[in-house]
N, C-alpha and C. Protein backbone atom coordinates (compact mmCIF):
# COMPACT_ATOMS: atom_id res chain seq x y z
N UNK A 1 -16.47 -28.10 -18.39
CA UNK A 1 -16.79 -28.16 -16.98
C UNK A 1 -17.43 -26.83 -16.58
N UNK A 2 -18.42 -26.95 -16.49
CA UNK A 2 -18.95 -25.70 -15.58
C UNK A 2 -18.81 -25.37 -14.04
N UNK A 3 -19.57 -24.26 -13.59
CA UNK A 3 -19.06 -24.08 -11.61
C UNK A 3 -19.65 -25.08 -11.26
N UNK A 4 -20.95 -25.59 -11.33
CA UNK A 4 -21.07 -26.74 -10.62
C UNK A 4 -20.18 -27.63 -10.29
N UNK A 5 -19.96 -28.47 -11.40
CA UNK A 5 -19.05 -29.56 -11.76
C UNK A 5 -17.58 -29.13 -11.13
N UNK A 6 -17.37 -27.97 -11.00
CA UNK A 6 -15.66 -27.61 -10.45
C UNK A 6 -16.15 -27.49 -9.14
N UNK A 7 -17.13 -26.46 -8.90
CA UNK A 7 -17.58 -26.79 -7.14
C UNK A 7 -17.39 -28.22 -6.76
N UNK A 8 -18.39 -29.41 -6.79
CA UNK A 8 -18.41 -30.55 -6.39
C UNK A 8 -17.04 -31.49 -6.41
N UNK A 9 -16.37 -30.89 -7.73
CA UNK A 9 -14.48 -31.81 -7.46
C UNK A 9 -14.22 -30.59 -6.55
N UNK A 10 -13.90 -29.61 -6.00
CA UNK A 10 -13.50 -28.91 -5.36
C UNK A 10 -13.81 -28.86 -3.87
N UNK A 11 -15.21 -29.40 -3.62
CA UNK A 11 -15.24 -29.62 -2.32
C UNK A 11 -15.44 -31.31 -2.18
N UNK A 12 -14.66 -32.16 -3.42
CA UNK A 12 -14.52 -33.54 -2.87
C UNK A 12 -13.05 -33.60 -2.22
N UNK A 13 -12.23 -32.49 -3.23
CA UNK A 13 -10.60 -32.76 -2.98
C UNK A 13 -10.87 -32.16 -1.01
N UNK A 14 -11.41 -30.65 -1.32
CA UNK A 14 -11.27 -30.34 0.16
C UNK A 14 -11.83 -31.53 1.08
N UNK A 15 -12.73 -32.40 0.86
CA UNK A 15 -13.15 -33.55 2.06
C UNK A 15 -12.06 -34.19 2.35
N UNK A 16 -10.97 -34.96 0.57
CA UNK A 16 -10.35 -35.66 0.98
C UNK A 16 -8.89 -35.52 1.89
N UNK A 17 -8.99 -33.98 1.48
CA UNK A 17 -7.30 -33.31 2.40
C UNK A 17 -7.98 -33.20 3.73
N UNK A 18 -8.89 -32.59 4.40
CA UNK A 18 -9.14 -32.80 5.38
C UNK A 18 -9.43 -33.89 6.23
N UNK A 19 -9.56 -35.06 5.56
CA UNK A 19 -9.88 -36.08 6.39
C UNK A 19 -8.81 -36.87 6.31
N UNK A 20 -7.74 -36.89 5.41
CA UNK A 20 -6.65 -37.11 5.43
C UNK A 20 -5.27 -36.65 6.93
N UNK A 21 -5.97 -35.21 6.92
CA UNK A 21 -5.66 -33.87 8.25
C UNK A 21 -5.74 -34.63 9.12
N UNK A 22 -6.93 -34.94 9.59
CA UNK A 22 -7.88 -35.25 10.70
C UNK A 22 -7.28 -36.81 11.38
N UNK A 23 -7.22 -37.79 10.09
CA UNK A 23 -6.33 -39.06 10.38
C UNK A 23 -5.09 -38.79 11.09
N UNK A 24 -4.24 -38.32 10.40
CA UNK A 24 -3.00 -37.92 10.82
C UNK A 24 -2.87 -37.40 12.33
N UNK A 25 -3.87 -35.84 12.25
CA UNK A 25 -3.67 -35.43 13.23
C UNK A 25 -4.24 -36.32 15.04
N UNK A 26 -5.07 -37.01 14.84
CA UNK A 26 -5.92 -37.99 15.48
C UNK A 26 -5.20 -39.10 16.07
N UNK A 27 -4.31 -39.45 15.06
CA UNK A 27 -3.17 -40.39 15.44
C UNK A 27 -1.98 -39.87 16.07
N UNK A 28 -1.67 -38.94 16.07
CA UNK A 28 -0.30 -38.09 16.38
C UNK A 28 -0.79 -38.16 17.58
N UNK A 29 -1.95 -37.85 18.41
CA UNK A 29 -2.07 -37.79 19.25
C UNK A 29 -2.05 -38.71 20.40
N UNK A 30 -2.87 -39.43 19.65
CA UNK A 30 -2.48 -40.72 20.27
C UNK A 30 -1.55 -42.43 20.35
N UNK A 31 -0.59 -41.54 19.31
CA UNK A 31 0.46 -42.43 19.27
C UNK A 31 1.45 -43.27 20.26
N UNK A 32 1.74 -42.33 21.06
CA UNK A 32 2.24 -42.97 22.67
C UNK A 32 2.07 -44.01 23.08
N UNK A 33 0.67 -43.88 23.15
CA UNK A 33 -0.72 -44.96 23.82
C UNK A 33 -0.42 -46.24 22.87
N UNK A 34 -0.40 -45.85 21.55
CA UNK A 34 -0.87 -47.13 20.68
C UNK A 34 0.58 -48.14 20.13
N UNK A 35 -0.11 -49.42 20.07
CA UNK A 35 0.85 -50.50 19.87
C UNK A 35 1.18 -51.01 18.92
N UNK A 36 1.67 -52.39 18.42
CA UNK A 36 2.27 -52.37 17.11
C UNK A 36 0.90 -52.88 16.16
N UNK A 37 -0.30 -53.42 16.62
CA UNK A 37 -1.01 -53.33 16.01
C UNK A 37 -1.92 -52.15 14.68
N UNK A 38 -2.35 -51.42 16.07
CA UNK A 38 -2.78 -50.46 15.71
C UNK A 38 -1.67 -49.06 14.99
N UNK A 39 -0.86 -49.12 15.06
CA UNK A 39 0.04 -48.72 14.21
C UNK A 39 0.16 -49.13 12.62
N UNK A 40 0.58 -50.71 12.62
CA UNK A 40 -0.01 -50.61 11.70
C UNK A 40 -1.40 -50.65 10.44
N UNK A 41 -2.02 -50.72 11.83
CA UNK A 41 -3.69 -50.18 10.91
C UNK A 41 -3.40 -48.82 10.24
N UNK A 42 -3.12 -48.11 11.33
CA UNK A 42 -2.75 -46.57 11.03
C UNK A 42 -2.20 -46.96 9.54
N UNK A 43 -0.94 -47.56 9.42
CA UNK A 43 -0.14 -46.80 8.18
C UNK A 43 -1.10 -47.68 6.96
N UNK A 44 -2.18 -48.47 7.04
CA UNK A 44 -2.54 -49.28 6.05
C UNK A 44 -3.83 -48.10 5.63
N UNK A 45 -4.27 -48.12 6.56
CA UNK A 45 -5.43 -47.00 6.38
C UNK A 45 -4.99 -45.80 5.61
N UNK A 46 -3.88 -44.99 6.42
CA UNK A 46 -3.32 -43.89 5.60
C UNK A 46 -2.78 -44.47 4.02
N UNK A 47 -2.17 -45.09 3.77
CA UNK A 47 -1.69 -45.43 2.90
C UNK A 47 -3.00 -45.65 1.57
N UNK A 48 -3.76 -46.22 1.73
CA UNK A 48 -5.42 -46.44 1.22
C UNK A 48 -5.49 -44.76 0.96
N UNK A 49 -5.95 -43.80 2.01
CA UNK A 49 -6.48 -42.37 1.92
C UNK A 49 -5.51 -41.97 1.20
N UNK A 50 -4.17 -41.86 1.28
CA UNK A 50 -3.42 -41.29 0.57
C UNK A 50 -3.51 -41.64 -0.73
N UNK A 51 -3.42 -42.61 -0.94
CA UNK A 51 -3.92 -43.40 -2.74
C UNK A 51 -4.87 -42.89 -3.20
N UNK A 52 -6.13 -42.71 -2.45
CA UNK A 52 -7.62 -42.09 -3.01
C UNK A 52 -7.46 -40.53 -3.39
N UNK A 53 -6.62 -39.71 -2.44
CA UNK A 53 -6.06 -38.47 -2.45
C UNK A 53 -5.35 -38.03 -3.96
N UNK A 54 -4.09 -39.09 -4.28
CA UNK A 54 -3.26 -38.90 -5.37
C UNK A 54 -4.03 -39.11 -6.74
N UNK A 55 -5.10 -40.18 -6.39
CA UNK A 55 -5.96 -40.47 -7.74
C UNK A 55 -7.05 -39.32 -8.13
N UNK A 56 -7.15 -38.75 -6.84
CA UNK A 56 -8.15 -37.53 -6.78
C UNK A 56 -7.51 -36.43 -7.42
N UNK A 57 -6.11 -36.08 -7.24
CA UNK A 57 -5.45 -34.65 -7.40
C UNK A 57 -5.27 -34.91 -9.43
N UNK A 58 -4.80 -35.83 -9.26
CA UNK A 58 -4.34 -36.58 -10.99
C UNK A 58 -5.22 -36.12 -11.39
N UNK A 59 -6.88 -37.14 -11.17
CA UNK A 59 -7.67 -36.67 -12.13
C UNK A 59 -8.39 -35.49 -12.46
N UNK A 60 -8.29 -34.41 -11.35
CA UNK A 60 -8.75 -33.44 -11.26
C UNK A 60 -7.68 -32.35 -11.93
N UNK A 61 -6.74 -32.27 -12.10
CA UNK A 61 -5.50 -31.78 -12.54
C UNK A 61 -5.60 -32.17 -14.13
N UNK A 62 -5.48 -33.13 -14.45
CA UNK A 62 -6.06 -34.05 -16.36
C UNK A 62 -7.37 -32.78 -16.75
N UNK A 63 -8.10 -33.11 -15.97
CA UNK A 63 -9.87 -32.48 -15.98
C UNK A 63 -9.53 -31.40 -16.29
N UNK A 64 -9.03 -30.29 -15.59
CA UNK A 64 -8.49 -28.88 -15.25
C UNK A 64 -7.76 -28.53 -16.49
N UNK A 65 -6.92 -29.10 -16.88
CA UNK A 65 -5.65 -29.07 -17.95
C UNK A 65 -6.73 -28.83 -19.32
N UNK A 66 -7.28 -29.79 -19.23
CA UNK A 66 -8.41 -29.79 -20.78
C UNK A 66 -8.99 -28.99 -20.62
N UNK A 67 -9.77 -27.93 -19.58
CA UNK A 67 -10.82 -27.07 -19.57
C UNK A 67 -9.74 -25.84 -19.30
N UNK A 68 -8.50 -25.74 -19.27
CA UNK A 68 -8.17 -24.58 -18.87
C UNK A 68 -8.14 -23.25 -19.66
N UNK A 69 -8.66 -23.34 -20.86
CA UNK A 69 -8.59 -22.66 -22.21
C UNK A 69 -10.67 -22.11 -22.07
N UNK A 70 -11.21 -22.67 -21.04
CA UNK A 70 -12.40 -22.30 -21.30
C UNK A 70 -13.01 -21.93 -19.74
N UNK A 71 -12.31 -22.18 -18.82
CA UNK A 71 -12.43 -21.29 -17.45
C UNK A 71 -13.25 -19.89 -17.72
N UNK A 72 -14.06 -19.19 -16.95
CA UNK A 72 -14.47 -18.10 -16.84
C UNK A 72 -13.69 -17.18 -15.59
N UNK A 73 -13.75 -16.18 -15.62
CA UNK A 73 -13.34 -15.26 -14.26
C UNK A 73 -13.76 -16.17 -12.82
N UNK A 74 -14.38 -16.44 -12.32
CA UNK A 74 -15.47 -16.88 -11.13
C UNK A 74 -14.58 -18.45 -11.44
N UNK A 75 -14.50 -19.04 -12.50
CA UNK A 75 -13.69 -20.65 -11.76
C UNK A 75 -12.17 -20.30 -11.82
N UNK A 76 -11.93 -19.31 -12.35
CA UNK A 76 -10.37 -19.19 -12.45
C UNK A 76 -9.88 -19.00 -11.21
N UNK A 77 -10.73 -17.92 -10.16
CA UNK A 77 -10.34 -17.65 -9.08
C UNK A 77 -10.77 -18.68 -8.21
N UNK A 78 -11.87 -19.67 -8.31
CA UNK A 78 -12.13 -20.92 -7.35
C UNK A 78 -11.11 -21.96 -7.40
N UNK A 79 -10.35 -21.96 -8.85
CA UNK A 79 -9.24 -22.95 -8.83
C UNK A 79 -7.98 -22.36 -8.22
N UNK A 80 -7.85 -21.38 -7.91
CA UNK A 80 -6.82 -20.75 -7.38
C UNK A 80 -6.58 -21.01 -5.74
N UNK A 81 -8.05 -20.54 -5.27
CA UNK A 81 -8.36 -20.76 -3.85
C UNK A 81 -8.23 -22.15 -3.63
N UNK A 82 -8.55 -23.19 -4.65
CA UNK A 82 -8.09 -24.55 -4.11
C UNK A 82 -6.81 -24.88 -4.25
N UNK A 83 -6.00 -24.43 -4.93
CA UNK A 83 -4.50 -24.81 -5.22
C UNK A 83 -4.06 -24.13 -3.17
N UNK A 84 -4.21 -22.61 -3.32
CA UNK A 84 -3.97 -22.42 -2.12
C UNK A 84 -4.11 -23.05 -0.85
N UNK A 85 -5.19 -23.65 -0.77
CA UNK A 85 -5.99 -24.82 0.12
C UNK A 85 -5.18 -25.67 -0.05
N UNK A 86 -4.75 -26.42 -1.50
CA UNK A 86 -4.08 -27.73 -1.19
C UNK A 86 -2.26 -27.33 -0.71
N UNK A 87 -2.37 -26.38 -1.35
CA UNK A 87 -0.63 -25.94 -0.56
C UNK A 87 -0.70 -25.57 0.88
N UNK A 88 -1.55 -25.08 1.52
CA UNK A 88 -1.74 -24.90 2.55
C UNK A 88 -1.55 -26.65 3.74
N UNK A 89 -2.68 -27.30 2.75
CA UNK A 89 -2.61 -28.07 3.60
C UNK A 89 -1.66 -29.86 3.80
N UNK A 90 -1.30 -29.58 2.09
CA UNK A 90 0.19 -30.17 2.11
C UNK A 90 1.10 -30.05 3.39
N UNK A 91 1.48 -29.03 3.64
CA UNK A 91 2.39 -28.08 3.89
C UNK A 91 2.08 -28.90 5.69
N UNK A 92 0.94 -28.61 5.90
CA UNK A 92 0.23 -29.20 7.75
C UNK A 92 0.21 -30.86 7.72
N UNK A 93 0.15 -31.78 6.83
CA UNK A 93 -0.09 -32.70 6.78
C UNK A 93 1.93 -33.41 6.93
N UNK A 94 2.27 -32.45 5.75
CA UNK A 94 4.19 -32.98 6.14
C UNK A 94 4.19 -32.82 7.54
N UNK A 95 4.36 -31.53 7.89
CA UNK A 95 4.30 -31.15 9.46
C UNK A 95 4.34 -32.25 10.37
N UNK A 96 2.83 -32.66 10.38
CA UNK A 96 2.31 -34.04 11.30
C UNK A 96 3.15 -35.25 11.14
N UNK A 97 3.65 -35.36 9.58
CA UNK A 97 4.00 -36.61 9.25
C UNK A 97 5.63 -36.45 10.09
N UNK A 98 6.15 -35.41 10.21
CA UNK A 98 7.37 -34.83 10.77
C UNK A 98 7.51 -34.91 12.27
N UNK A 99 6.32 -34.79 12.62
CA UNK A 99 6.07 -34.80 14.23
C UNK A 99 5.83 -36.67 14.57
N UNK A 100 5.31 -37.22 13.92
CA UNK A 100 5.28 -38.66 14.00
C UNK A 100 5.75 -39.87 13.81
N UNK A 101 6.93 -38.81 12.91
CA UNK A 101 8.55 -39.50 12.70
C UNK A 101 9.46 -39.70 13.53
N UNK A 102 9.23 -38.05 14.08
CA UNK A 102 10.04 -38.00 15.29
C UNK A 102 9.79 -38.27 16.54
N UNK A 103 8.28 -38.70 16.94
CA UNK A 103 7.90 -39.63 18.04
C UNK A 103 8.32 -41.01 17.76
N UNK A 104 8.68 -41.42 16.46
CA UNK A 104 8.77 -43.07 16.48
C UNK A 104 10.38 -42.93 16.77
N UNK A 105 10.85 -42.43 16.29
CA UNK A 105 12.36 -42.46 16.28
C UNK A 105 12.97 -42.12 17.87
N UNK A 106 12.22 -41.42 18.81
CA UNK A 106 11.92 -41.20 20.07
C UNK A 106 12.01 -42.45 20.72
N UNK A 107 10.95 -42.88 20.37
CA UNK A 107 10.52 -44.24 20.81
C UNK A 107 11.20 -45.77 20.72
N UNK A 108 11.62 -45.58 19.29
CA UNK A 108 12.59 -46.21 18.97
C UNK A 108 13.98 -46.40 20.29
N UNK A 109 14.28 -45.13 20.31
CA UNK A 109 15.56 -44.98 20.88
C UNK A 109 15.41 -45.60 22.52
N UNK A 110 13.79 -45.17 22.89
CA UNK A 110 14.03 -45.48 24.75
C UNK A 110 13.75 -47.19 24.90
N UNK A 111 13.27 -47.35 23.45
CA UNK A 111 13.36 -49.33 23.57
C UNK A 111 14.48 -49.87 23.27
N UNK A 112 15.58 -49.15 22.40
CA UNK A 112 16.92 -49.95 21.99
C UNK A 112 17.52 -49.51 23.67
N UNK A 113 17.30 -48.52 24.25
CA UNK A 113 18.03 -47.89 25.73
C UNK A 113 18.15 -49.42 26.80
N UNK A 114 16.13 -49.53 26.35
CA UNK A 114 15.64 -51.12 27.68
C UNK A 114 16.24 -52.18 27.46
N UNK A 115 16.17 -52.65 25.67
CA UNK A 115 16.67 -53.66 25.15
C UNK A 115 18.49 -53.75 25.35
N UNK A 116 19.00 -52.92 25.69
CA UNK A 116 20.50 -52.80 26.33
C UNK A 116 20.59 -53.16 27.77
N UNK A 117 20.28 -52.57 28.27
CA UNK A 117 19.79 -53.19 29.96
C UNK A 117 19.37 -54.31 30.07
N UNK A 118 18.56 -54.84 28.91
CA UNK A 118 18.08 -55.94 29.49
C UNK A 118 19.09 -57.10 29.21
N UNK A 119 19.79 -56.65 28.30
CA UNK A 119 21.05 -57.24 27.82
C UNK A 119 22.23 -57.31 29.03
N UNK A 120 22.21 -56.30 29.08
CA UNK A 120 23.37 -56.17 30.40
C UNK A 120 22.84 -56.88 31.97
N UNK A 121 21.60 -56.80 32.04
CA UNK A 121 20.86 -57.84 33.07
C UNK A 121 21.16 -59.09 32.95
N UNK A 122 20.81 -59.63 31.85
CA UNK A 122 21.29 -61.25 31.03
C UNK A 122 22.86 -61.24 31.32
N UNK A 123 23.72 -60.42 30.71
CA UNK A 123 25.28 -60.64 30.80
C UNK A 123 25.05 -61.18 32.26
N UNK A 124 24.88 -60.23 33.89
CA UNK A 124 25.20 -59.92 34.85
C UNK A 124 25.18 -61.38 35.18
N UNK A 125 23.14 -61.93 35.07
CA UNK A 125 23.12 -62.91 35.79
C UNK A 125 23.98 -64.08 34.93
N UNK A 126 24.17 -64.20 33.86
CA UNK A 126 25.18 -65.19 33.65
C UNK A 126 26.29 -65.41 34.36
N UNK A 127 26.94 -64.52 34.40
CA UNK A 127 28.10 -63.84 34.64
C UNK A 127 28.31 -64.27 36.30
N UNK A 128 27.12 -64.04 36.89
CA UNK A 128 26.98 -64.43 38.65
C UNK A 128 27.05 -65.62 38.78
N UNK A 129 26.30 -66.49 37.97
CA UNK A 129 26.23 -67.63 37.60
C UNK A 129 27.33 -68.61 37.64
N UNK A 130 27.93 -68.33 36.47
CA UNK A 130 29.51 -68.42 36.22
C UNK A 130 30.16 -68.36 37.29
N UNK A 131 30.37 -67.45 37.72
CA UNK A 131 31.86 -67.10 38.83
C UNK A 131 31.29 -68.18 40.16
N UNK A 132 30.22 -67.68 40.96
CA UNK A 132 29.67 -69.07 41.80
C UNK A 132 29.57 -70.28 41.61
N UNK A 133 30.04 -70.50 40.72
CA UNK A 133 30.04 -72.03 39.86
C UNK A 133 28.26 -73.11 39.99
N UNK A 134 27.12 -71.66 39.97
CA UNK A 134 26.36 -72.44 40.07
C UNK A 134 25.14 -72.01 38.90
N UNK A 135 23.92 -72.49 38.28
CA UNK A 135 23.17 -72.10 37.21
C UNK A 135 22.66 -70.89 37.93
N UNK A 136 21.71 -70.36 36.70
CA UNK A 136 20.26 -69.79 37.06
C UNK A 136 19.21 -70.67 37.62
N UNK A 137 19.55 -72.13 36.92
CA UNK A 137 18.25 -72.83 37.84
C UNK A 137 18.52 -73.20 39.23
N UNK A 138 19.93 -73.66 39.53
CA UNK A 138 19.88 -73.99 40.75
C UNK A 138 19.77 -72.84 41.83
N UNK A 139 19.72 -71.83 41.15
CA UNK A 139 19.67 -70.51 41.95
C UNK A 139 18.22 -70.37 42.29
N UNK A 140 17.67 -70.30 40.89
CA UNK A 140 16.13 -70.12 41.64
C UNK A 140 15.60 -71.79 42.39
N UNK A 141 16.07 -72.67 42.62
CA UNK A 141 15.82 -73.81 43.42
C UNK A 141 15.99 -73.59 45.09
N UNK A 142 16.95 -72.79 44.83
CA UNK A 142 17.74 -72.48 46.26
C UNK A 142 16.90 -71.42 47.05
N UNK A 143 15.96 -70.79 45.86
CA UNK A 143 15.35 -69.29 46.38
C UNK A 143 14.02 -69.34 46.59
């Protein structure tokens, strides 16, 4: 492998961590907003990039392993700067994935909160129901 050839895997891996970044971070943002659809587009999509990512690091790592006995000064230190790059940006990508865990689990919690209320709404009007000895339908007939 010469610099070329390590340049061009080197700035394919950097495209694919960054746009990997960019997904993540893009979605974090607008997660709030988005519904169960588009959610899971999100995780099908990521899941796809992330696959292309792991097949990327493998084969470039295999590649690397065989040429590492014939590196010069100038790729030794370009493979270095990318390891740094990819630890770097490992490191921001957990982060996000950490921050978007803990918005779902957030989220999670203020719908099991509604889904209790709405439960306890259901008990009530039964419950009114019951003791007046009359339905929900004849109630709303009456109303």
């Amino acid at each position: 492998m010469d610099i070329t050839e390590l340049d061009k895997e080197i700035n394919r891996g950097k495209e694919l961590f960054t746009e990997v970044f960019r997904f993540t971070s893009d979605f974090l943002e607008r997660m709030p907003a988005q519904g169960p659809i588009e959610i899971s587009e999100f995780e099908g999509r990521r899941k796809r990039l992330l696959s292309v990512l792991i097949k990327f690091v493998s084969s470039f790592n295999q590649k690397i392993s065989i040429e590492s006995g014939r590196l010069d000064l100038s790729m030794t230190k370009k493979l270095e700067e990318f390891k740094i790059f990819q630890e770097v940006f490992v490191q921001i990508i957990m982060e996000k994935n950490r921050a978007i865990i803990s918005l779902a689990k957030q989220e999670m919690e203020r719908l099991r909160a509604e889904s209790d209320a709405v439960g306890k709404c259901r008990q009530a009007i039964s419950g009114y129901g019951k003791i007046r000895g009359i339905t929900t339908d004849s109630f709303d007939q009456t109303a």
